[in-house]
Protein backbone atom coordinates (compact mmCIF):
# COMPACT_ATOMS: atom_id res chain seq x y z
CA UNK A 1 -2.73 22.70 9.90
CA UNK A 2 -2.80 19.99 7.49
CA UNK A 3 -1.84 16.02 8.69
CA UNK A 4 0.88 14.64 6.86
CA UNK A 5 -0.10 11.59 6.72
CA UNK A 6 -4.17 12.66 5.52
CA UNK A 7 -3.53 15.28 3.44
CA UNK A 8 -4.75 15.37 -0.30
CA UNK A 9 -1.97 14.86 -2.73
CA UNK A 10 -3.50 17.60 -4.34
CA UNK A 11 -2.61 20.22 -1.95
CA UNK A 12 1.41 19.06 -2.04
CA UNK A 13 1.56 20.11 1.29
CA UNK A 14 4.78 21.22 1.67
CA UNK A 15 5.12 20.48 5.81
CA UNK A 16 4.73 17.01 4.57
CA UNK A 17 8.28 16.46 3.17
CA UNK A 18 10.65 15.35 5.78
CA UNK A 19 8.25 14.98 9.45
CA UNK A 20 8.55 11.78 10.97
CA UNK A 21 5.18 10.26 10.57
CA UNK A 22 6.02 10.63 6.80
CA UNK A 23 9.31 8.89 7.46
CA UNK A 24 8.04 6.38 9.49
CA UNK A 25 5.59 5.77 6.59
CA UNK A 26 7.80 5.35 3.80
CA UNK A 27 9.42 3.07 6.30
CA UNK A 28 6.83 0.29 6.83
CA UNK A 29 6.20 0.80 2.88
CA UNK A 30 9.69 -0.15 1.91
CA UNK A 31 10.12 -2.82 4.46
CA UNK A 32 7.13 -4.30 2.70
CA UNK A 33 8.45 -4.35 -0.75
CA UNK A 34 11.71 -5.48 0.66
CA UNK A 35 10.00 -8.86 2.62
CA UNK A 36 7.94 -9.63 -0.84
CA UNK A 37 11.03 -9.19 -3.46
CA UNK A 38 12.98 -11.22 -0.55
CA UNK A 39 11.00 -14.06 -0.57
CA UNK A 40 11.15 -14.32 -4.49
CA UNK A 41 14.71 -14.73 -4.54
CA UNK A 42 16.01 -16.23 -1.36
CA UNK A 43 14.33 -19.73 -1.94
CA UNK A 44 15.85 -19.93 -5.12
CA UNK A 45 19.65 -20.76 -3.89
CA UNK A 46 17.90 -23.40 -1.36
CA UNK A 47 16.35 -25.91 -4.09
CA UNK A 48 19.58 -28.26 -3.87
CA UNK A 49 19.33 -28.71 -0.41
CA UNK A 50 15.39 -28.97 -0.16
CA UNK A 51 15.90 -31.60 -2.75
CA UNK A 52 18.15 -33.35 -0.36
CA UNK A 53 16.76 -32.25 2.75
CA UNK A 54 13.09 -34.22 1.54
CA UNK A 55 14.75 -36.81 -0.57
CA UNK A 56 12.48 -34.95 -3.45
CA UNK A 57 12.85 -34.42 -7.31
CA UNK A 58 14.25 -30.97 -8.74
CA UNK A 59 10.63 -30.66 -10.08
CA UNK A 60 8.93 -31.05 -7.01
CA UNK A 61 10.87 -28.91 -5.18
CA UNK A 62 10.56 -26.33 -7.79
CA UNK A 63 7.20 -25.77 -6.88
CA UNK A 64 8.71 -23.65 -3.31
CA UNK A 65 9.22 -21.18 -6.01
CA UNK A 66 6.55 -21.76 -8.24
CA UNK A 67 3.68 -21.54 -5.55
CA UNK A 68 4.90 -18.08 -4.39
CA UNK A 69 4.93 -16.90 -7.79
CA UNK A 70 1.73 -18.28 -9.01
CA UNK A 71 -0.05 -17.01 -5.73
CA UNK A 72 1.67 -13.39 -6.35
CA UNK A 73 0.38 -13.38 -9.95
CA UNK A 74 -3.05 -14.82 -9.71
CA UNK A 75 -4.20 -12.82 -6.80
CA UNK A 76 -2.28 -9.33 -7.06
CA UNK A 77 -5.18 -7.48 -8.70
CA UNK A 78 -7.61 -8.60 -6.52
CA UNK A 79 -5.85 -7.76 -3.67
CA UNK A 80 -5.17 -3.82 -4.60
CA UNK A 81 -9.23 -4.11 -5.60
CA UNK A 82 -9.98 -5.56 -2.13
CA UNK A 83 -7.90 -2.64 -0.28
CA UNK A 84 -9.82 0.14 -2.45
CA UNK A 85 -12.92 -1.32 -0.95
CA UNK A 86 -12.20 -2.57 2.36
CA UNK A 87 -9.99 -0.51 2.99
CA UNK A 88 -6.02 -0.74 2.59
CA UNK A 89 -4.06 0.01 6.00
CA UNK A 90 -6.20 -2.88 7.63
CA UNK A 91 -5.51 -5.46 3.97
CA UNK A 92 -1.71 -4.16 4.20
CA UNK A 93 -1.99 -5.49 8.21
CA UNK A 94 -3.53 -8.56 7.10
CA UNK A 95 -1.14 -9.26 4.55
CA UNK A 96 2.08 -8.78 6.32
CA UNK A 97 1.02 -10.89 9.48
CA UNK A 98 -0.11 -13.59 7.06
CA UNK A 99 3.26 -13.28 5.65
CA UNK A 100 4.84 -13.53 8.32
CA UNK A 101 2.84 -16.24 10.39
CA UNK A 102 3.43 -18.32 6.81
CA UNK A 103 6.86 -17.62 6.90
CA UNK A 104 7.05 -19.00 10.50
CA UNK A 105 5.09 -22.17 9.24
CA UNK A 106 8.05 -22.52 6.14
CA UNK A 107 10.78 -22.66 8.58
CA UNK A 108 9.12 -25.29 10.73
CA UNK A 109 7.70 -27.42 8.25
CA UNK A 110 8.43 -30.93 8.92
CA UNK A 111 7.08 -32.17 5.06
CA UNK A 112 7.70 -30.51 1.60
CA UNK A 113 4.26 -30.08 0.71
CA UNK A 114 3.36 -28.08 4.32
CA UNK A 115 6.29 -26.22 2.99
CA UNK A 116 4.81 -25.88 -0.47
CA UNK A 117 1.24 -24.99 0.95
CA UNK A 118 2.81 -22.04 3.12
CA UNK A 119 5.02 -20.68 0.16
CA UNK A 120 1.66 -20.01 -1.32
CA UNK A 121 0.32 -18.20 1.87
CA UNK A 122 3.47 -16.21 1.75
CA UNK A 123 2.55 -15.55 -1.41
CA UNK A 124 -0.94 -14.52 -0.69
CA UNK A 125 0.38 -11.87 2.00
CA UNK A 126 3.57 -10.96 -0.43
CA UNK A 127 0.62 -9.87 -2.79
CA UNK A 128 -1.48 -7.99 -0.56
CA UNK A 129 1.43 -5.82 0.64
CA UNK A 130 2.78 -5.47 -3.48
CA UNK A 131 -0.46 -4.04 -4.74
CA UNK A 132 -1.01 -1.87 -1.82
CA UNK A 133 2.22 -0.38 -1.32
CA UNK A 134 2.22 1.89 -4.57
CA UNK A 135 -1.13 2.60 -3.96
CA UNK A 136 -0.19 4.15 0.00
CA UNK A 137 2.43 6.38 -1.87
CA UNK A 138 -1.00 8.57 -3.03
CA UNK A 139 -2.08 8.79 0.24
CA UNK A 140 1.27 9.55 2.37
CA UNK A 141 3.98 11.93 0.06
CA UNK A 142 3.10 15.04 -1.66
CA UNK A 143 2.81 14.85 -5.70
CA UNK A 144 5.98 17.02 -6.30
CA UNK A 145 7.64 13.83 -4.65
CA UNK A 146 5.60 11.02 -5.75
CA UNK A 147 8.69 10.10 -7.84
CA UNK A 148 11.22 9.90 -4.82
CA UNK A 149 8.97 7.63 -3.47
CA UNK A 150 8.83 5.49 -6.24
CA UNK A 151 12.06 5.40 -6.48
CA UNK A 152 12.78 4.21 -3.01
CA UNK A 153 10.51 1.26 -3.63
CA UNK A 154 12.47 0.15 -6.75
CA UNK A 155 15.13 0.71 -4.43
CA UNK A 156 14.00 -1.89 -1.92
CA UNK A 157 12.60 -4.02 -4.47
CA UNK A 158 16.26 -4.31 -6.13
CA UNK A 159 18.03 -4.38 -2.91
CA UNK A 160 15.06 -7.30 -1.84
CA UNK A 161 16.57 -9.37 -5.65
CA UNK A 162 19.90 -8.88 -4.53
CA UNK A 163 20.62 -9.67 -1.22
CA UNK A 164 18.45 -12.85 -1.95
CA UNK A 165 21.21 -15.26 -3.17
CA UNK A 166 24.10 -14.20 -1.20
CA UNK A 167 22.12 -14.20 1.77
CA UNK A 168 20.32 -17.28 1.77
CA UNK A 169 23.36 -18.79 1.37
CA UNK A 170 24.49 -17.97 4.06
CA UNK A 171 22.13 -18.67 6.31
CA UNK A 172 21.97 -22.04 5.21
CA UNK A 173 25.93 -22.28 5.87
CA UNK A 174 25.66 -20.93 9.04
CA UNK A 175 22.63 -22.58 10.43
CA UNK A 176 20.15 -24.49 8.25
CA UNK A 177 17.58 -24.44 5.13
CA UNK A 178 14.95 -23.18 8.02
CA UNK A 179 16.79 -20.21 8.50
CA UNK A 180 15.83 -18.50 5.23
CA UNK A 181 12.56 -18.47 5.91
CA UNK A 182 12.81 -17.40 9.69
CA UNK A 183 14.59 -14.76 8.96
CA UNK A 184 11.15 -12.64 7.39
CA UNK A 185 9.67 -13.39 11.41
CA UNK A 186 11.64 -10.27 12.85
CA UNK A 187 12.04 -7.92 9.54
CA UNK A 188 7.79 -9.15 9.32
CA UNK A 189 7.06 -7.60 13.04
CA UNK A 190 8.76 -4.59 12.48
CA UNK A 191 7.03 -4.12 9.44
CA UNK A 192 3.76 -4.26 10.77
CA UNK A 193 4.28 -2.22 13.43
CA UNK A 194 5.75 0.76 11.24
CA UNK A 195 2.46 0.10 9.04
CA UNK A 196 0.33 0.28 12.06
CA UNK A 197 1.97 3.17 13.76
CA UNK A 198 2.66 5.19 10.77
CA UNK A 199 0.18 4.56 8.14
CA UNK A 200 -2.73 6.80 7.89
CA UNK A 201 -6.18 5.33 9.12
CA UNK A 202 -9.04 3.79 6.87
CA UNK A 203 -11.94 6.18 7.05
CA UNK A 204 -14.86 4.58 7.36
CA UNK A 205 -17.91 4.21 4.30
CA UNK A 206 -21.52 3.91 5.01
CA UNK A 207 -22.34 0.97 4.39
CA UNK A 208 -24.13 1.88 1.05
CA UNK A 209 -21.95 3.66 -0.22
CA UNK A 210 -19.30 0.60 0.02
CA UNK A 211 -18.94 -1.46 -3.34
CA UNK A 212 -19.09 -5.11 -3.17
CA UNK A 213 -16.76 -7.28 -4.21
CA UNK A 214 -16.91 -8.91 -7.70
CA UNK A 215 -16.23 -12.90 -6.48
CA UNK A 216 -16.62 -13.87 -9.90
CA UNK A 217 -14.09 -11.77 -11.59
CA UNK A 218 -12.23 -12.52 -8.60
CA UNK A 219 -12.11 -16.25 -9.45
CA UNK A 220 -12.32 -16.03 -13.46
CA UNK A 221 -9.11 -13.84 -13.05
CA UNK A 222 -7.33 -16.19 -11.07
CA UNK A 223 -8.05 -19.15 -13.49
CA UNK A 224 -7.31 -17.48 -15.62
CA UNK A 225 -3.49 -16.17 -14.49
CA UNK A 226 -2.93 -19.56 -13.39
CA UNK A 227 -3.47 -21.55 -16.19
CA UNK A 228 -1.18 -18.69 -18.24
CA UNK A 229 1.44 -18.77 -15.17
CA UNK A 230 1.85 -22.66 -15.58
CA UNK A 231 1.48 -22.95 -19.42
CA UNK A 232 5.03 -20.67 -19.28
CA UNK A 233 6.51 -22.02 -16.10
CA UNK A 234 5.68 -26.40 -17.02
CA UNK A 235 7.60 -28.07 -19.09
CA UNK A 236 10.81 -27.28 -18.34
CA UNK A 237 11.18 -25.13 -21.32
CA UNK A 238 9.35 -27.82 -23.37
CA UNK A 239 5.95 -26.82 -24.91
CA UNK A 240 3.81 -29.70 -25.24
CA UNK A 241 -0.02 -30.63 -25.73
CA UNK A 242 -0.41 -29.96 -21.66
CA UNK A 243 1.12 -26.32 -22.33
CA UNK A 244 -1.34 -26.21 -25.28
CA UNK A 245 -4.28 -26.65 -23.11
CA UNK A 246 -3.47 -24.67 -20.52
CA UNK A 247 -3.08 -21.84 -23.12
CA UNK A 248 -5.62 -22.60 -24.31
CA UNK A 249 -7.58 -22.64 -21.35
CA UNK A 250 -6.12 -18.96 -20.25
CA UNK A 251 -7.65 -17.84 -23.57
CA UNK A 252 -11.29 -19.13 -22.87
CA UNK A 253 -10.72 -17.33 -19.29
CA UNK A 254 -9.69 -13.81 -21.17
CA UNK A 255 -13.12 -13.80 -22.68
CA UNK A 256 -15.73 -14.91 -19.89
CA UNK A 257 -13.30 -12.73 -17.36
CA UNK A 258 -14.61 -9.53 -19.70
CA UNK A 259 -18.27 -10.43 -20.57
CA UNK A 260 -18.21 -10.97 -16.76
CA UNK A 261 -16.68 -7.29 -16.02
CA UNK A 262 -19.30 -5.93 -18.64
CA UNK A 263 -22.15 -7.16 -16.86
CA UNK A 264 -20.72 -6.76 -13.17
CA UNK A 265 -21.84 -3.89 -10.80
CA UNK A 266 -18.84 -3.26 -9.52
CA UNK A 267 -16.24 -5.02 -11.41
CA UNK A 268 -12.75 -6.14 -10.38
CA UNK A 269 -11.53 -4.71 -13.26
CA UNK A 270 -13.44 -1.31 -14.86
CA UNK A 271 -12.52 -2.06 -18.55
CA UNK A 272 -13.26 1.41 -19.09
CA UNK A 273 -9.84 2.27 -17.39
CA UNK A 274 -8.45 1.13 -20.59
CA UNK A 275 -9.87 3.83 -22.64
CA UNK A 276 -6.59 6.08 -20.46
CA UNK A 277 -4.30 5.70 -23.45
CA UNK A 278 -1.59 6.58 -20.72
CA UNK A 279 -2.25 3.65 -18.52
CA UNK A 280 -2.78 1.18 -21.19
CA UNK A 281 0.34 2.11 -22.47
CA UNK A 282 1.86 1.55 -19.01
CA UNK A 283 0.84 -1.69 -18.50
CA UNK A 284 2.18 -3.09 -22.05
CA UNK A 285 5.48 -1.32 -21.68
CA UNK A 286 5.94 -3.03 -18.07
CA UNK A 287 5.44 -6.36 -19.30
CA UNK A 288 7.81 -5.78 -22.66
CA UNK A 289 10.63 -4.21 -20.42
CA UNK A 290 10.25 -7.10 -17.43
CA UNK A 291 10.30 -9.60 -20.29
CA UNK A 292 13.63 -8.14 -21.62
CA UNK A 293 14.87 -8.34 -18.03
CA UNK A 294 14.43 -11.58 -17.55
CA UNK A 295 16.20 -12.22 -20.60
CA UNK A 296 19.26 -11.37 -18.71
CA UNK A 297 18.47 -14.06 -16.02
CA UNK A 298 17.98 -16.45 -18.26
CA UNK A 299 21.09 -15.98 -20.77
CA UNK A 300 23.43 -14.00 -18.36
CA UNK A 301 24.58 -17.58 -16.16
CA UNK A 302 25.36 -19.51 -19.73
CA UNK A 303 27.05 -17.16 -21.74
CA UNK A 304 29.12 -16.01 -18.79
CA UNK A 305 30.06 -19.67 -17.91
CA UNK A 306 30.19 -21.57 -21.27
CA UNK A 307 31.49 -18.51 -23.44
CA UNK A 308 33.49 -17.00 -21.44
CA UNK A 309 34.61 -19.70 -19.20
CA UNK A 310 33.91 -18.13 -15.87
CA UNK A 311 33.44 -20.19 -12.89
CA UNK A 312 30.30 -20.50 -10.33
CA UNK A 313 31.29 -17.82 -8.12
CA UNK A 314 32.76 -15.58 -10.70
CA UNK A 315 29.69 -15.60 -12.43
CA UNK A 316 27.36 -14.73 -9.58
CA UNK A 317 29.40 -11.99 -9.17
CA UNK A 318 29.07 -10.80 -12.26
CA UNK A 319 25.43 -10.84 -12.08
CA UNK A 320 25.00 -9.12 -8.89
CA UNK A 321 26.15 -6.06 -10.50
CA UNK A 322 22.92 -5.59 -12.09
CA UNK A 323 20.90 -5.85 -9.23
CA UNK A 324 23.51 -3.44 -7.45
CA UNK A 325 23.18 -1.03 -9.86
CA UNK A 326 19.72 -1.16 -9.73
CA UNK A 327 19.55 -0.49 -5.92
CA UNK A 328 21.77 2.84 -6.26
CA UNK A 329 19.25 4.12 -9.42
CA UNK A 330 16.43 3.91 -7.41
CA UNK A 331 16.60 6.92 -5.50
CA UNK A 332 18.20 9.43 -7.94
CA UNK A 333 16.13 8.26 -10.26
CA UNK A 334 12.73 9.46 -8.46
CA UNK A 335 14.53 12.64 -8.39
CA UNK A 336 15.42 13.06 -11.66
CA UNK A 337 11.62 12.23 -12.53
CA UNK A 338 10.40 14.62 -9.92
CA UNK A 339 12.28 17.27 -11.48
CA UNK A 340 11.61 16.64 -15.52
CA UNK A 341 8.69 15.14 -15.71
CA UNK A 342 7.37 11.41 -15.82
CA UNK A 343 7.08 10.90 -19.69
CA UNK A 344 10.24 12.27 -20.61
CA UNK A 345 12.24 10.27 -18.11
CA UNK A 346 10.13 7.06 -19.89
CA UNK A 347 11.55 7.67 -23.01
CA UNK A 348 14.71 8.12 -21.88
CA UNK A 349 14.53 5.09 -19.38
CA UNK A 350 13.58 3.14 -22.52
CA UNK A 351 16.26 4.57 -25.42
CA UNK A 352 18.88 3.23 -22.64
CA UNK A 353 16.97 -0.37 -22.79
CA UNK A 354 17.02 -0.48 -25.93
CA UNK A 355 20.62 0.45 -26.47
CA UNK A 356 22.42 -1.62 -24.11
CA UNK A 357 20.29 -4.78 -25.26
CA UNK A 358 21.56 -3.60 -29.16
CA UNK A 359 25.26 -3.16 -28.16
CA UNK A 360 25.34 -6.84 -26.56
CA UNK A 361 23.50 -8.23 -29.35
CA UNK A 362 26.96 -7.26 -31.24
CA UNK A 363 29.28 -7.65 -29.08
CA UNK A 364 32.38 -10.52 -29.75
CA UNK A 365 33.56 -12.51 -26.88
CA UNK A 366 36.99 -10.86 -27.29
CA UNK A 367 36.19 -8.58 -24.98
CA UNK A 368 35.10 -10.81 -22.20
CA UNK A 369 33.14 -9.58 -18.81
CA UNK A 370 33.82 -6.03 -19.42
CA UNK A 371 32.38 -6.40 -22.31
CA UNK A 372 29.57 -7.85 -20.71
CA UNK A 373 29.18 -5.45 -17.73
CA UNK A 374 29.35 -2.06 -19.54
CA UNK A 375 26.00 -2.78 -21.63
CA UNK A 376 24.01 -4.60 -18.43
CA UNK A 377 24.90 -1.33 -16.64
CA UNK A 378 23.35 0.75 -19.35
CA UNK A 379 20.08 -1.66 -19.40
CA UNK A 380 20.13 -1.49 -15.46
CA UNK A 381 19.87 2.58 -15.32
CA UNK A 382 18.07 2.78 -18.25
CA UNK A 383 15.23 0.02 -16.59
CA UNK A 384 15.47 1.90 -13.27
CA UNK A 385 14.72 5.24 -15.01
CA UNK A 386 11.54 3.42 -16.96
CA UNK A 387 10.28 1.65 -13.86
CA UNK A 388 10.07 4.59 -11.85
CA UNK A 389 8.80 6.79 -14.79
CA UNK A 390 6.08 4.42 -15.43
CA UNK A 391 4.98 3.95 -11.80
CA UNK A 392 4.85 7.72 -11.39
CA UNK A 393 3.37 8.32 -14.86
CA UNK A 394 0.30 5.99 -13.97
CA UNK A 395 0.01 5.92 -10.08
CA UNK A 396 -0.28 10.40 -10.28
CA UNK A 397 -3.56 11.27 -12.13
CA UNK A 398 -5.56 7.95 -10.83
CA UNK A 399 -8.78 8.84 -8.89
CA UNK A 400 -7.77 7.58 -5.30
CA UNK A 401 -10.87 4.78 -5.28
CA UNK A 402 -9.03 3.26 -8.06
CA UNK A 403 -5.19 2.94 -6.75
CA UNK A 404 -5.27 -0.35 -5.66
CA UNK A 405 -6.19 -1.75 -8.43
CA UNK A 406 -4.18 0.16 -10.58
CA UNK A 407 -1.39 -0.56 -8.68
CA UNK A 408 -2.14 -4.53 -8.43
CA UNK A 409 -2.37 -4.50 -12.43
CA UNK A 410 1.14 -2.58 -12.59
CA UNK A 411 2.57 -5.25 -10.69
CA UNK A 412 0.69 -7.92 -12.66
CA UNK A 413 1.66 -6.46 -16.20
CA UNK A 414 5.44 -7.00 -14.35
CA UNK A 415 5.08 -10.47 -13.61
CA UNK A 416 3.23 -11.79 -16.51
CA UNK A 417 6.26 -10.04 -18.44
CA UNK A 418 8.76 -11.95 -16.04
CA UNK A 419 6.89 -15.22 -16.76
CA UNK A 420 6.61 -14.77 -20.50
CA UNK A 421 10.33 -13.66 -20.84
CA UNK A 422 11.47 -16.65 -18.91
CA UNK A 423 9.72 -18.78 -21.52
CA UNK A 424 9.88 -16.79 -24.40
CA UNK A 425 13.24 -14.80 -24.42
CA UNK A 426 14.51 -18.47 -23.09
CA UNK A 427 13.03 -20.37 -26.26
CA UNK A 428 14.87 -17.60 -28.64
CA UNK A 429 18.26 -18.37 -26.68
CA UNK A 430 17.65 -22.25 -27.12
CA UNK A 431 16.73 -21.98 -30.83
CA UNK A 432 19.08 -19.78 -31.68
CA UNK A 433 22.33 -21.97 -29.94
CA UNK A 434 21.00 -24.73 -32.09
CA UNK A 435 21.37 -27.08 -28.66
CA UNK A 436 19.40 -29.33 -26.84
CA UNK A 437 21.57 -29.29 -23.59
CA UNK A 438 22.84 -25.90 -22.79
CA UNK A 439 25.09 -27.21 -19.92
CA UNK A 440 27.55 -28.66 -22.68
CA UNK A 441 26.86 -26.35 -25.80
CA UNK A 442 30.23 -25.01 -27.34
CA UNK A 443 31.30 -21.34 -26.43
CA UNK A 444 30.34 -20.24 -30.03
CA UNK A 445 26.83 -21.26 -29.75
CA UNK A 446 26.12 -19.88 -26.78
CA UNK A 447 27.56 -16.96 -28.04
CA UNK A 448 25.63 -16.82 -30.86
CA UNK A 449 22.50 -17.22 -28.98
CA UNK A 450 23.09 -14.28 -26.26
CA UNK A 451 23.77 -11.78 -29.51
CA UNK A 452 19.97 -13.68 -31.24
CA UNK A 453 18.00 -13.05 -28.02
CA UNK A 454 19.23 -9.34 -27.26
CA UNK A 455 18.38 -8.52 -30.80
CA UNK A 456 14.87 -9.65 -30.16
CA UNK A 457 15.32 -7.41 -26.89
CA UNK A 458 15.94 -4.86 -29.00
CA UNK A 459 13.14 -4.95 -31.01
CA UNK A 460 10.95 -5.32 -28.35
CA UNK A 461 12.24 -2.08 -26.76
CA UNK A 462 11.83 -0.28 -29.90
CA UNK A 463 8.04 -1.58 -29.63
CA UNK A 464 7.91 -0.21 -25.94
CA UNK A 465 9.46 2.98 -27.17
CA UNK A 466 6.87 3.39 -30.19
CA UNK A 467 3.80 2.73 -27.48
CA UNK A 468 5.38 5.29 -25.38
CA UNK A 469 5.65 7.72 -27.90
CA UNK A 470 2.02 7.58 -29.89
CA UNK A 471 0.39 6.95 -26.55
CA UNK A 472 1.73 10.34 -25.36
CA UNK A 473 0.06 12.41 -28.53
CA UNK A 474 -2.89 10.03 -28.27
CA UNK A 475 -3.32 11.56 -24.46
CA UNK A 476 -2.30 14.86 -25.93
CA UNK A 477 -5.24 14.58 -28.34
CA UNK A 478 -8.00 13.54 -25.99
CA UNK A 479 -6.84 15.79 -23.19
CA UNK A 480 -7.32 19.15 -22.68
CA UNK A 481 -4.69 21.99 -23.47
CA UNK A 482 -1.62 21.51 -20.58
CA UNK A 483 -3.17 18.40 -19.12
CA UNK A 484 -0.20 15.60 -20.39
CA UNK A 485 3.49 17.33 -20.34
């Protein structure tokens, strides 16, 4: 009888479905994407008080968020690359006890840069258990359900955005600032033990067989995201000759990170994998839908204060809805995909993107937050029916060797979008108000500039959507007869 937890995806062993090892699995795996998407929103609502709490400047205290990010991004791939060789149950241990120790350090810190330092060991473990936790879902559910599972993640993941805000807030009502970091400690320890007890065990290579790591491409790659992460992140929305450089710099890193992966014996990154029209195609939609998403971030807070005239807590809950929305598409939408295919659900995922973004790109203040609402709850389903989609459509046909890696670069092609919409998609906005200080631009501005920016949207979706399409009958090309649906 076949193990649950070991048995080939190939098989779709259908005693597999609903045993508790499997549960328990799925378990320690969303409790993991939960922690990491927790600890990217919750420090967020604590900046004012950190500011006060260290007598500091909003910039320096920015960099609580900025170091988690900027560890997530630089090292993501190399962590997923590190669990295909190493193996991943004992990385995915590592990681959440480093995540957790950090997050013990964070609540005790008695300076802001000890605080700083161990926001970028959380991020270091937050990484190690992103990248790995797509690449369990190979190893632990059946390939008939590999979307359900994927779907639970973006589940966690949204449930991880949401809860964030409201629940840092109050914690730091109720007790203190330290509380919103010491509250990973318990969620952390039942994590790892779910991931210990459930998890299926690392089988051990000879040791010849076992590829070494590539420590260059390691480092080049991390340069490399780094100097990109701060050229989009610095400035404050300002691009100046120190955002030049660092582009600049990012650039120089592109091309010695590949001549390095050409010449490596067992690369980081096998540039070959590109050749997959599928999973190139995957990565670039992932980073032009997360860059549309942030666009709502970044616009949603002004045009539903200025325009509309909505106050603080109005306007957060407003934007939760998104994020709530998101959390009850998760699951039906792994369904949906399970049952009509990955590609198809893509395209749909993405025609909903695109549509929303075009209906608020016309749409008059007249109508006020329901006017609002009704398209950001067509982008929501529509981006929950993509990310799930695209998971599924590049995490199934991998060779198993190779799903760490894939999965750190599907989480990397997500936050490079983030980072690039925050900068970009908040440049258009900017430009398009015609105003310097967006705190006291006129309603009609602001207006003006939420209708510019979800045009661009728009036509970034309709980009997405043309990848999605010619990649398809590329793959259908290449591939043998009844090998892409």
């Amino acid at each position: 009888m076949l193990n649950p937890i070991t048995a080939e995806r190939d098989g779709d062993p259908t005693d597999a479905e609903c045993t508790p090892s499997l549960r328990g699995a799925l378990a320690g795996l969303s409790l993991s994407i939960l922690l990491s998407s927790l600890g990217t929103s919750i420090a967020n609502v604590s900046l004012p008080t950190l500011a006060q709490a260290f007598s500091a400047s909003f910039q320096e205290v920015q960099w609580i968020v900025l170091a988690y990010l900027l560890a997530i991004t630089t090292l993501i791939v190399s962590a997923g690359r590190l669990g295909d060789s190493t193996g991943r149950r004992r990385l995915l241990l590592a990681g959440i006890f480093l995540f957790t120790v950090a997050s013990v350090v964070c609540g005790v810190a008695p300076t802001l840069w000890l605080l700083i330092a161990a926001r970028a060991a959380q991020g270091l473990g937050a990484a190690i258990m992103m990248a790995l936790t797509m690449a369990f879902v190979g190893e632990t559910v059946p390939k008939s359900k590999t979307g359900s599972a994927m779907g639970l993640l973006g589940t966690m993941s949204a449930i991880g955005t949401a809860l964030g805000p409201s629940l840092g807030g109050v914690l730091i009502a109720g007790f203190s600032w330290r509380a919103i970091f010491l509250v990973n400690v318990p969620l952390g320890i039942c994590t790892f033990f779910l991931a210990h007890r459930y998890l299926p065990v690392d089988r051990q290579k000879p040791k010849t067989v076992r590829a070494k790591f590539d420590n260059l491409g390691t480092l080049l790659l991390a340069v490399t995201l780094g100097a990109y992460a701060l050229a989009m992140t610095m400035g404050h929305g300002h691009f100046g000759w120190l955002n030049m450089a660092l582009l600049l710099v990012a650039a120089f890193g592109v091309g010695l990170f590949v001549l390095a992966e050409a010449r490596a014996a067992s690369p980081l990154v096998h540039l070959a994998m590109f050749r997959d029209p599928l999973l190139s195609a995957g990565l670039a939609m992932s980073a032009l839908v997360s860059a549309v998403l942030m666009a709502t971030l970044v616009v949603g807070p002004f045009y539903l204060s200025r325009a509309i005239g909505l106050d603080a807590a109005r306007v957060g809950l407003v934007l939760s809805v998104g994020p709530l929305v998101a959390a009850l598409t998760g699951v039906p939408a792994g369904r949906i995909v399970d049952r009509f295919g990955a590609q198809r659900i893509t395209v749909i995922g993405l025609i909903g993107i695109a549509g929303g973004s075009f209906i608020l790109s016309m749409m008059p203040t007249t109508l006020g937050v329901t006017g609002y609402i009704v398209p950001m709850v067509i982008i929501t389903i529509g981006y929950g029916l993509f990310q799930t989609a695209n998971n599924t459509a590049v995490m199934t046909e991998i060779r198993p060797y190779e799903r760490g890696a894939i999965s750190g670069m599907l989480n990397l092609a997500r936050n490079l979008g983030l980072i690039t919409g925050a900068s970009v998609m908040g440049a258009v906005f900017a430009l398009a108000s015609a105003t310097i200080d967006m705190t006291t631009a006129r309603p009609e501005a602001v207006a003006t500039g939420m209708r510019t920016t979800f045009a661009v949207a728009a036509m970034l979706i309709t980009i997405a959507l043309a990848i999605a399409v010619g990649s398809r009958a590329l793959a259908a090309r290449l591939s043998p007869p009844g090998v892409v649906s």
